[in-house]
Structures are given as C-alpha cells and as structure tokens.
Protein backbone atom coordinates (compact mmCIF):
# COMPACT_ATOMS: atom_id res chain seq x y z
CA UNK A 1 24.60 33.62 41.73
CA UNK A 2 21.06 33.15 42.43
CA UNK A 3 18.70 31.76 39.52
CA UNK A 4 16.23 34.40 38.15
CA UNK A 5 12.46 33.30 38.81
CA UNK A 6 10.66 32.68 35.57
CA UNK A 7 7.47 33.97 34.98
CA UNK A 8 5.34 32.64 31.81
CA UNK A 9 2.98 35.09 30.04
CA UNK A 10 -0.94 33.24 29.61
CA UNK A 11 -0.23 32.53 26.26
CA UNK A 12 3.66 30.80 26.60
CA UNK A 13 1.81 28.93 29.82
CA UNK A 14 -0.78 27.98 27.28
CA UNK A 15 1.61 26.61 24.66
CA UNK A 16 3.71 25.00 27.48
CA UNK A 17 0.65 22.91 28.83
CA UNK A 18 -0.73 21.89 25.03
CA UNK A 19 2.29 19.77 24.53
CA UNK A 20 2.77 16.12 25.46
CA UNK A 21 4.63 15.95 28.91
CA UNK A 22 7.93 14.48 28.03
CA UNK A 23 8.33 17.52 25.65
CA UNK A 24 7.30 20.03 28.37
CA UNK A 25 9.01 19.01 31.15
CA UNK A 26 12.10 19.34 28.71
CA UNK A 27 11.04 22.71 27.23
CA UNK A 28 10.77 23.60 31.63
CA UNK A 29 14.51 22.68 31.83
CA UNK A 30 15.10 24.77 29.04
CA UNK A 31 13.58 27.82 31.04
CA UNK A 32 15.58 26.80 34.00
CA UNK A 33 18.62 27.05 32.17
CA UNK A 34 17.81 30.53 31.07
CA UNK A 35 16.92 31.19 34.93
CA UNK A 36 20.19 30.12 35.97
CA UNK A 37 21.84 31.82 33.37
CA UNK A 38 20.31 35.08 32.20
CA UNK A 39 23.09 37.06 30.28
CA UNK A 40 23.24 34.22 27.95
CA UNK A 41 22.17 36.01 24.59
CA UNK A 42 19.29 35.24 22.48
CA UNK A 43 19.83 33.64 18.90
CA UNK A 44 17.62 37.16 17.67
CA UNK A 45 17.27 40.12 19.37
CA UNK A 46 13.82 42.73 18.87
CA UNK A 47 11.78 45.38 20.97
CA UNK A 48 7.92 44.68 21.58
CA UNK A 49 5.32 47.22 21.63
CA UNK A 50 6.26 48.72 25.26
CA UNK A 51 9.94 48.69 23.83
CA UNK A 52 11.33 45.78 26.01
CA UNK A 53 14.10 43.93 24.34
CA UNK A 54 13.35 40.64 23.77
CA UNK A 55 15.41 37.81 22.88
CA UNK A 56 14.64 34.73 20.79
CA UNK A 57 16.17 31.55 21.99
CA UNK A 58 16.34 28.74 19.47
CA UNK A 59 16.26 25.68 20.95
CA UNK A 60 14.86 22.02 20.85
CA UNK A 61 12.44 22.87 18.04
CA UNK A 62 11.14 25.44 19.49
CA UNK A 63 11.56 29.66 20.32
CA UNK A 64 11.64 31.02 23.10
CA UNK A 65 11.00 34.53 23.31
CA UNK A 66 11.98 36.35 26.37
CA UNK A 67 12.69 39.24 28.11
CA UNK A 68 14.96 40.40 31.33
CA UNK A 69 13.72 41.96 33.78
CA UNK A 70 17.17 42.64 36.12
CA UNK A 71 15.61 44.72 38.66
CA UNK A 72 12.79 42.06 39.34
CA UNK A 73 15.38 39.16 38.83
CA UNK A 74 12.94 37.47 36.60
CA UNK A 75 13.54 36.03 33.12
CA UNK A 76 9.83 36.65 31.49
CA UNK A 77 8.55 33.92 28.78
CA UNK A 78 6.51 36.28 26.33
CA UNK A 79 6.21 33.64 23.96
CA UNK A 80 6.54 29.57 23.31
CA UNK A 81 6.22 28.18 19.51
CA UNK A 82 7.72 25.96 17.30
CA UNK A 83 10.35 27.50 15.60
CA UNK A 84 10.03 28.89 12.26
CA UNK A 85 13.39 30.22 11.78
CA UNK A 86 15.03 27.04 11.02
CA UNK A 87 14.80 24.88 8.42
CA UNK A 88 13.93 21.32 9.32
CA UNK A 89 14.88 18.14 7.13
C-alpha cells in the first residue's frame, strides 16, 4: 500500500518547528509511521467542531491529534503537544 501524505495544520507545524531538532526529526518519523500506516487506531478517539473524528496518538511524550482523510489519502496533524494524559515520574 501506498503511504498517506501528511499534511500539518499551522499550529502542529508551529509546535513541530519550536522543538530542538533531534526531538523533531523523531516526532517526523512518528508522522511517517502514521502515513504508512493509517488504520492504526488512536489511544483516544473525539469529533472536532466540523464533526471529523479525530484520534489522539500517545507517543514519545507527546499527542498527536489527527484525523483521516481516506478519500484525499492524507493523514491530517490537527494538533502537536506534550502529552497531558499520562502521568510522568
């Protein structure tokens, strides 16, 4: 199967690019992952205002929240932040 394209949303871009590089590039094979493999489900699942589904992806510290877009073949980074869901030592 083809990867999806990812596309980041301003603000995910912006959170992406405030980090030191080592961290982002590892947070960008993160996203490829997801690219590669798009049915993989989110750790939490919601619907944003337009009543998308988006998934939450816990992973290295950090969410990702996401959404599918099948038709487009794009995996769509909504948001980037460190996670708050988990408790850290």
């Amino acid at each position: 199967m083809t990867p999806y394209r990812w596309v980041f949303e301003q603000s995910a871009l912006d959170a992406l690019l405030s980090l030191k590089s080592r961290q982002a590039f590892a947070l960008v094979v993160r996203v490829n992952e997801l690219a590669v493999h798009p049915f993989r489900s989110g750790h939490i699942v919601y619907r944003d205002s337009r009543q998308r589904e988006v998934q939450v992806w816990l992973v290295d510290g950090f969410e990702f929240h996401y959404a599918l877009d099948h038709a487009g073949r794009e995996v769509r980074i909504a948001e980037l932040r460190p996670d708050s869901f988990t408790l850290h030592p």
